[in-house]
N, C-alpha and C. Protein backbone atom coordinates (compact mmCIF):
# COMPACT_ATOMS: atom_id res chain seq x y z
N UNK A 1 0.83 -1.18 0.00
CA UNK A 1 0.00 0.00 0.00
C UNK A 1 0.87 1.25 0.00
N UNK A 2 0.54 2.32 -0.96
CA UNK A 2 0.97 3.76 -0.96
C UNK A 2 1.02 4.16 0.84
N UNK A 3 2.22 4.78 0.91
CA UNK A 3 2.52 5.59 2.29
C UNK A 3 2.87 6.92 1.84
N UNK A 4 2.04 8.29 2.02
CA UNK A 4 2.75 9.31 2.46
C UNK A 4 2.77 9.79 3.25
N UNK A 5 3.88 11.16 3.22
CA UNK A 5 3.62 12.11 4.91
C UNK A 5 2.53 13.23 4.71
N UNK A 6 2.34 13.48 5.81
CA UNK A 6 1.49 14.17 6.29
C UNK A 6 1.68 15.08 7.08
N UNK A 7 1.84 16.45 7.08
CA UNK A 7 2.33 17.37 7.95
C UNK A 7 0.98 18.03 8.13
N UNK A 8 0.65 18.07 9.56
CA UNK A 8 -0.25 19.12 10.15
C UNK A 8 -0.17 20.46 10.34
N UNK A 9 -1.09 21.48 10.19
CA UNK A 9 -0.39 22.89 10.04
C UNK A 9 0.81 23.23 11.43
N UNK A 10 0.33 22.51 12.57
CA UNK A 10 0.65 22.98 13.37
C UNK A 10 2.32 21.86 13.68
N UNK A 11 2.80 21.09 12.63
CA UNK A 11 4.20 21.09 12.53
C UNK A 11 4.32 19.35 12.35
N UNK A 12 3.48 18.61 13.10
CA UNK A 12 3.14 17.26 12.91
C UNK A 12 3.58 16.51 11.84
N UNK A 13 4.25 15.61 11.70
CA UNK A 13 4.84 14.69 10.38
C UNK A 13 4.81 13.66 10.79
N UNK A 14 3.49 12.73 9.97
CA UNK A 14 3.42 11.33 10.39
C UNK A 14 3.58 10.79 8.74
N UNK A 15 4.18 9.69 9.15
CA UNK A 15 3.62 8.40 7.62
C UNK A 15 2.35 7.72 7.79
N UNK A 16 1.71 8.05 6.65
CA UNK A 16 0.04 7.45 6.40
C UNK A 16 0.07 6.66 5.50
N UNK A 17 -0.27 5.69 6.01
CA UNK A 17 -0.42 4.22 5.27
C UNK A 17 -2.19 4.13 4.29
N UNK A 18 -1.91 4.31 3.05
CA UNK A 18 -3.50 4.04 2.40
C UNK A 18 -3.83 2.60 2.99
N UNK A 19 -4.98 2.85 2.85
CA UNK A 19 -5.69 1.46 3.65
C UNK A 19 -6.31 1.10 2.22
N UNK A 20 -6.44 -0.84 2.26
CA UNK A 20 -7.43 -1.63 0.67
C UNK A 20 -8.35 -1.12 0.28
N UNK A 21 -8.72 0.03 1.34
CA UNK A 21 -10.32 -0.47 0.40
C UNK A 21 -10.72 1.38 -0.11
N UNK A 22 -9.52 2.02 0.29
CA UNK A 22 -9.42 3.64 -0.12
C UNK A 22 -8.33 3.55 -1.56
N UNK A 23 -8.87 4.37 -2.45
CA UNK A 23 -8.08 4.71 -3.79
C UNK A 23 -7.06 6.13 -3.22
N UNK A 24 -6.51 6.45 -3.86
CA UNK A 24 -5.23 7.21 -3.53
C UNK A 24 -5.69 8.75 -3.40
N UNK A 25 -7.10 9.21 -4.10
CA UNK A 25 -7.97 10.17 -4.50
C UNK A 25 -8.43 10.14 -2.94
N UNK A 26 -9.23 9.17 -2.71
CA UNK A 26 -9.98 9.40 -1.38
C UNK A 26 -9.05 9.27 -0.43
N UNK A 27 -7.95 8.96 0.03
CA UNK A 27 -6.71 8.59 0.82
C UNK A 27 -6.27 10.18 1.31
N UNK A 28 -5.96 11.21 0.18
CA UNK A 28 -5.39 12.09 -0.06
C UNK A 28 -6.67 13.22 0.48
N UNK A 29 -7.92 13.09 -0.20
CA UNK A 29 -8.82 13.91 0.31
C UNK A 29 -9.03 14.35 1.90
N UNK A 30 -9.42 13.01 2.43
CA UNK A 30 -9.09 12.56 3.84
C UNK A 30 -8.38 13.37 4.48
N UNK A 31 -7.04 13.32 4.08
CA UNK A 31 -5.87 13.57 4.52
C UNK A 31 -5.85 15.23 4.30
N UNK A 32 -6.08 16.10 3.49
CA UNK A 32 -6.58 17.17 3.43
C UNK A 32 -7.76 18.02 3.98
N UNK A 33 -8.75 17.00 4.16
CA UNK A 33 -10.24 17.56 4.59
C UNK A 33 -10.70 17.98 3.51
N UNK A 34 -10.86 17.26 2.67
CA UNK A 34 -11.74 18.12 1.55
C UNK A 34 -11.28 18.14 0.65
N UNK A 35 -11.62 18.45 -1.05
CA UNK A 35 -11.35 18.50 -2.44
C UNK A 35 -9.55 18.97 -2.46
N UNK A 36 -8.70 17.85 -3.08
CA UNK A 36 -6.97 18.44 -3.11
C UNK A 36 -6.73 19.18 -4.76
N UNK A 37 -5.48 19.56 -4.21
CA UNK A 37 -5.09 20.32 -5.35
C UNK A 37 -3.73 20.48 -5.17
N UNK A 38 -3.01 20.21 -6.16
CA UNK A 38 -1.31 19.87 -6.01
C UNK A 38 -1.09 21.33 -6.48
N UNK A 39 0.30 21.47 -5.27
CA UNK A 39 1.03 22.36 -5.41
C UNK A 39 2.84 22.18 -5.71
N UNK A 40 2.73 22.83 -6.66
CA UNK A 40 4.21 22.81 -7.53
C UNK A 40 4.94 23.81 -6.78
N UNK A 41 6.37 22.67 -6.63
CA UNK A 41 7.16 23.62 -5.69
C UNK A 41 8.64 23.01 -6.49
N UNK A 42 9.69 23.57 -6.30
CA UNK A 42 11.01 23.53 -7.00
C UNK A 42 12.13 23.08 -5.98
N UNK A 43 11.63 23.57 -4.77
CA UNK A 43 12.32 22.97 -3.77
C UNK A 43 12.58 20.94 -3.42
N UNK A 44 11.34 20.53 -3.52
CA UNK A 44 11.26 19.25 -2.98
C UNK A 44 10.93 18.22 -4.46
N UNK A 45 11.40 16.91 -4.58
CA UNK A 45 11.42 16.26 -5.60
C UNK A 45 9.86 15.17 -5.12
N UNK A 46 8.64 15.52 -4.95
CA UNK A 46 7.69 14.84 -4.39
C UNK A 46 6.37 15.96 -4.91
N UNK A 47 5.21 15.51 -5.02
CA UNK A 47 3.90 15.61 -4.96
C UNK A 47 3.14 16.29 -3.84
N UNK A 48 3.04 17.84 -4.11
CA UNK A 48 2.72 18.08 -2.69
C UNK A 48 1.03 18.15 -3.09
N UNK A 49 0.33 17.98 -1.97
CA UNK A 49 -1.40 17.80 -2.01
C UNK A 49 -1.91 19.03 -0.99
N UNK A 50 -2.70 19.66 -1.21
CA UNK A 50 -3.23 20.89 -0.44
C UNK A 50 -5.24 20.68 -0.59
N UNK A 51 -5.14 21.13 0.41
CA UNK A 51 -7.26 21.07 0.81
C UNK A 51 -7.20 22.70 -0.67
N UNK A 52 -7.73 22.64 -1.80
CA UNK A 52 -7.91 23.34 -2.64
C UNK A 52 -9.22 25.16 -2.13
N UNK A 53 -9.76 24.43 -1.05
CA UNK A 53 -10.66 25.68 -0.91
C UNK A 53 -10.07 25.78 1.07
N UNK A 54 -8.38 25.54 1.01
CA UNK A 54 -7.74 25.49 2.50
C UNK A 54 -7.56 27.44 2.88
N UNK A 55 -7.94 27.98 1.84
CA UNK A 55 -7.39 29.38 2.24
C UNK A 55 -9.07 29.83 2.96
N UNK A 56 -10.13 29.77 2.31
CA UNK A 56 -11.23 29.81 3.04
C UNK A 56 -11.79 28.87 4.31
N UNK A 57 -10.61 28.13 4.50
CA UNK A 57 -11.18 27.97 6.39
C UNK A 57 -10.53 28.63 6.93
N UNK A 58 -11.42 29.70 8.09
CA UNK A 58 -10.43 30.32 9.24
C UNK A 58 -9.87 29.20 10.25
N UNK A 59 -9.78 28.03 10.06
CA UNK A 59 -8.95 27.03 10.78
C UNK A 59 -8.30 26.65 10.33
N UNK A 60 -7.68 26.88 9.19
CA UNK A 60 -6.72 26.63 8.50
C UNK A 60 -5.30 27.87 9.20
N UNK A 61 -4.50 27.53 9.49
CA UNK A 61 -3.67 28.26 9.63
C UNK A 61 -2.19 28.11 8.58
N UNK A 62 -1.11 29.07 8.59
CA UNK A 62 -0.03 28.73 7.96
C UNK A 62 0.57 27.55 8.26
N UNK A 63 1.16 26.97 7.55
CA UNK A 63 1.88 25.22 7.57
C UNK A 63 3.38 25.84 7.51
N UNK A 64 3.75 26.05 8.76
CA UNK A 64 5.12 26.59 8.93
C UNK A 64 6.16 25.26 8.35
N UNK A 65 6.20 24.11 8.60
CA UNK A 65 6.95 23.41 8.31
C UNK A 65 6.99 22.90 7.05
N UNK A 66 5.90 22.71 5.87
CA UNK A 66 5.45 22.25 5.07
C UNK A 66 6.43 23.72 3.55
N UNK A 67 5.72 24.51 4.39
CA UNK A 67 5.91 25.97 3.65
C UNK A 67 7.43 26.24 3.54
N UNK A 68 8.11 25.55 4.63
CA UNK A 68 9.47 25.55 4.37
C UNK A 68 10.37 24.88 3.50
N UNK A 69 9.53 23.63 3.47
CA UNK A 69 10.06 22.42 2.76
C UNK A 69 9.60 22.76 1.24
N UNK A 70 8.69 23.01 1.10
CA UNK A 70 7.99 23.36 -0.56
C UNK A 70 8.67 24.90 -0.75
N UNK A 71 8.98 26.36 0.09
CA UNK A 71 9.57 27.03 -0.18
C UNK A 71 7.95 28.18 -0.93
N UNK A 72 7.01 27.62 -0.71
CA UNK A 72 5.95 28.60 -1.01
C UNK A 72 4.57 28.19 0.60
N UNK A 73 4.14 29.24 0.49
CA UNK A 73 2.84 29.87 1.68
C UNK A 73 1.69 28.70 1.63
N UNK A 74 1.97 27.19 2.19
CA UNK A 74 0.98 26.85 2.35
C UNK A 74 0.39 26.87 3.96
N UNK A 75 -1.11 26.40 3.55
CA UNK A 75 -2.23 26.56 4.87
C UNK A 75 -2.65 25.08 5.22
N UNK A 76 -3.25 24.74 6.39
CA UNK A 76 -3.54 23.86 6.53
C UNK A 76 -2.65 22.36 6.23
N UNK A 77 -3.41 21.16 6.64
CA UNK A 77 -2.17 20.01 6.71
C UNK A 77 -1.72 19.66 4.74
N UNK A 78 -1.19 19.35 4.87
CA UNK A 78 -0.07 19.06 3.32
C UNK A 78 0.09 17.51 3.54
N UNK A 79 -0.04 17.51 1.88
CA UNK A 79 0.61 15.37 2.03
C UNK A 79 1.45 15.26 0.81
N UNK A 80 2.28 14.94 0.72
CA UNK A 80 4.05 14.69 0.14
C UNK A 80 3.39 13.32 -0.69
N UNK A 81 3.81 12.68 -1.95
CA UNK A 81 3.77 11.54 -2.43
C UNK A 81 4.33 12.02 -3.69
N UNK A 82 4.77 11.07 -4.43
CA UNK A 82 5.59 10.79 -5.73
C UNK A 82 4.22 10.52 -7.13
N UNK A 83 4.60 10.67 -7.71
CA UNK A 83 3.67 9.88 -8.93
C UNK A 83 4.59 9.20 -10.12
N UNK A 84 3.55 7.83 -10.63
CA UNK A 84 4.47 7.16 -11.42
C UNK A 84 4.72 8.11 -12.74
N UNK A 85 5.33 6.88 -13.80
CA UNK A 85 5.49 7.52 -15.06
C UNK A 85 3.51 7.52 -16.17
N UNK A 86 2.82 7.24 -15.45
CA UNK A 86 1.65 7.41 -15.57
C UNK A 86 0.56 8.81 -15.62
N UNK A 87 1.16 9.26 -14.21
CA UNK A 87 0.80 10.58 -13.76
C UNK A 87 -0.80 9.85 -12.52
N UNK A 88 -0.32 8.59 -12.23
CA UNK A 88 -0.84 8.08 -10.74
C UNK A 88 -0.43 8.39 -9.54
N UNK A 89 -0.93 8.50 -8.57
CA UNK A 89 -0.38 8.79 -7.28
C UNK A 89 0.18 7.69 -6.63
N UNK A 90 1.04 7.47 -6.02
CA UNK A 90 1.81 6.37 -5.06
C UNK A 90 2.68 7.28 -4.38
N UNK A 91 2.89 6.15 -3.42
CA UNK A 91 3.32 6.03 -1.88
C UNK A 91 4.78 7.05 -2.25
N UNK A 92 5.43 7.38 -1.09
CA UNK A 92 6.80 7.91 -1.30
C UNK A 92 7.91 6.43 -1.57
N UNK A 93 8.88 6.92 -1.66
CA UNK A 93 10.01 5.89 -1.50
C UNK A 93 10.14 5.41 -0.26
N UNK A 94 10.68 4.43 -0.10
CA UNK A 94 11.50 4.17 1.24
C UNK A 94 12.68 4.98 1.33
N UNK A 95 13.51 5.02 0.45
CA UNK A 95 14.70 6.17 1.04
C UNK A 95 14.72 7.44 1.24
N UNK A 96 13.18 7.81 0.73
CA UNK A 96 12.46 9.34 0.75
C UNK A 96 12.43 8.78 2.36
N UNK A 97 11.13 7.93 2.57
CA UNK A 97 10.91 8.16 4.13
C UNK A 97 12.18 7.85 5.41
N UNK A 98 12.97 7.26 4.90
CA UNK A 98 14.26 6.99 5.96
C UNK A 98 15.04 8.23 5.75
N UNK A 99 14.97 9.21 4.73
CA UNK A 99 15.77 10.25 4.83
C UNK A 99 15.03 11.53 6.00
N UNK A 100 13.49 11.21 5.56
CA UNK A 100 13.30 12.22 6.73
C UNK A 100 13.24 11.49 7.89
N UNK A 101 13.45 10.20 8.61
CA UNK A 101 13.51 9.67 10.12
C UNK A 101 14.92 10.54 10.24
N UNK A 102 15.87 10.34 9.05
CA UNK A 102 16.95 10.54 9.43
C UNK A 102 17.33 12.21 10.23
N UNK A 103 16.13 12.80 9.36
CA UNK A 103 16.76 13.91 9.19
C UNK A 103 15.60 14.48 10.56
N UNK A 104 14.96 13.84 11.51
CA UNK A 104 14.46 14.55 12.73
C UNK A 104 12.88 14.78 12.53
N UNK A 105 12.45 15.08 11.16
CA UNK A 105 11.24 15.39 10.72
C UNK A 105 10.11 14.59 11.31
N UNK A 106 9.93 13.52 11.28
CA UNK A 106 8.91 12.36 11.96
C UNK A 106 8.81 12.85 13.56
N UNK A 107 7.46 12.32 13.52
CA UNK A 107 6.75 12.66 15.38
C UNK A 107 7.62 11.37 15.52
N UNK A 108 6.91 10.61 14.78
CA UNK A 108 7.51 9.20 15.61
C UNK A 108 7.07 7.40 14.54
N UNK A 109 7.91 6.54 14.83
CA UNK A 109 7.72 5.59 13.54
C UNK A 109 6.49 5.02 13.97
N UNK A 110 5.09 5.31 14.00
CA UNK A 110 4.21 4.83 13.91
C UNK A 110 3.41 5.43 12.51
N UNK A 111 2.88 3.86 12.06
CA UNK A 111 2.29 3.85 10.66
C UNK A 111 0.71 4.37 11.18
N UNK A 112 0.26 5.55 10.49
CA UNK A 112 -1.12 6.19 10.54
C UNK A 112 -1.97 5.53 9.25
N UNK A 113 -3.64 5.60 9.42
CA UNK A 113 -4.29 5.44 8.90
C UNK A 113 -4.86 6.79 8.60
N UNK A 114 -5.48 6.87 7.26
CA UNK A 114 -6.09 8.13 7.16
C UNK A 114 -7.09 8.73 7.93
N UNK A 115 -7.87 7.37 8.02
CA UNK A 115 -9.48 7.63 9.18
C UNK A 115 -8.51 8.19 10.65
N UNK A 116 -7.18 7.68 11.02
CA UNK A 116 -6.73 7.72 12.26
C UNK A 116 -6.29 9.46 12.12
N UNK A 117 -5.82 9.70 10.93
CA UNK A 117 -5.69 11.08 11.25
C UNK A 117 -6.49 11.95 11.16
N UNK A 118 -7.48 12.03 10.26
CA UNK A 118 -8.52 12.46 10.11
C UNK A 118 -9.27 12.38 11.67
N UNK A 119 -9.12 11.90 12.65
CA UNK A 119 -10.03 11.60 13.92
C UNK A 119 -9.27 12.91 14.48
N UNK A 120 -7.93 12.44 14.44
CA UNK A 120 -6.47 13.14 15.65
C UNK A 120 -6.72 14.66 15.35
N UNK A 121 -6.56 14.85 13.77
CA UNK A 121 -6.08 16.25 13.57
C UNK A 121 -7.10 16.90 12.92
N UNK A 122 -8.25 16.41 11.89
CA UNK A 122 -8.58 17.35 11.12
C UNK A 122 -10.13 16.75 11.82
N UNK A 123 -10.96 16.75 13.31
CA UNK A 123 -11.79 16.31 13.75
C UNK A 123 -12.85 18.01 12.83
N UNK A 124 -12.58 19.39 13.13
CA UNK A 124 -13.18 19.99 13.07
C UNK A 124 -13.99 20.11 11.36
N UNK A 125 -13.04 19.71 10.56
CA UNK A 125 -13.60 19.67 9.05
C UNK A 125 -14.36 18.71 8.82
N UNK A 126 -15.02 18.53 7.91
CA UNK A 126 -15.73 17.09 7.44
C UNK A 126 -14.98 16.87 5.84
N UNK A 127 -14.42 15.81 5.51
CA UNK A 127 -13.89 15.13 4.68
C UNK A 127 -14.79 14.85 3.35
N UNK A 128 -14.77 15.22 2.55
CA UNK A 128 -15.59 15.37 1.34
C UNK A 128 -15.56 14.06 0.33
């Protein structure tokens, strides 16, 4: 199963494991709260995913950590993934995700479910 990260506005970086019976569309939505929309950044070699109508929640705040890594002003939580030579969504690498354990970024090596984060972090939105 596709794994990406997931950074919460408020600095949070977990790995989210898609679950069988979610497509990579609804995985990602989830994981946003609502309709995504990729944002192109020059900084990072990965797929960044953004909640597309994230500037109209006042609960959305700046994604200080996310915004650093992409090098442009995003809001609300962000999800990192690769796409094939298709233009499909999949999981990151493994040496993508061992580079950020390496590099301090991770809360911690526990594998998240989308429903699990969706409970933790984005309880106040409803998931579209």
């Amino acid at each position: 199963m596709n794994e990406y990260l997931f950074i919460d506005q408020g600095g949070d970086a977990l790995i989210v494991r898609q679950e069988a019976h979610e497509t990579s569309l609804s995985c990602l939505q989830t994981l946003v709260g609502g309709l995504i929309q990729i944002v192109p950044s020059d900084k990072i070699d990965a797929d960044v995913w953004v909640n597309e109508e994230g500037l109209f929640f006042p609960q959305f705040g700046i994604n200080l950590v996310a915004s650093y890594i992409t090098g442009r002003q995003l809001v609300g939580p962000v999800v990192f993934a690769h796409s094939d030579g298709w233009g499909d969504t999949i999981g990151l690498e493994e040496s993508t995700l061992n580079q950020l354990k390496r590099d301090g970024l991770l809360v911690d090596d526990k594998i998240w479910t989308s429903s699990e984060v969706a409970n933790e972090y984005l309880a106040f939105t409803v998931a579209q």
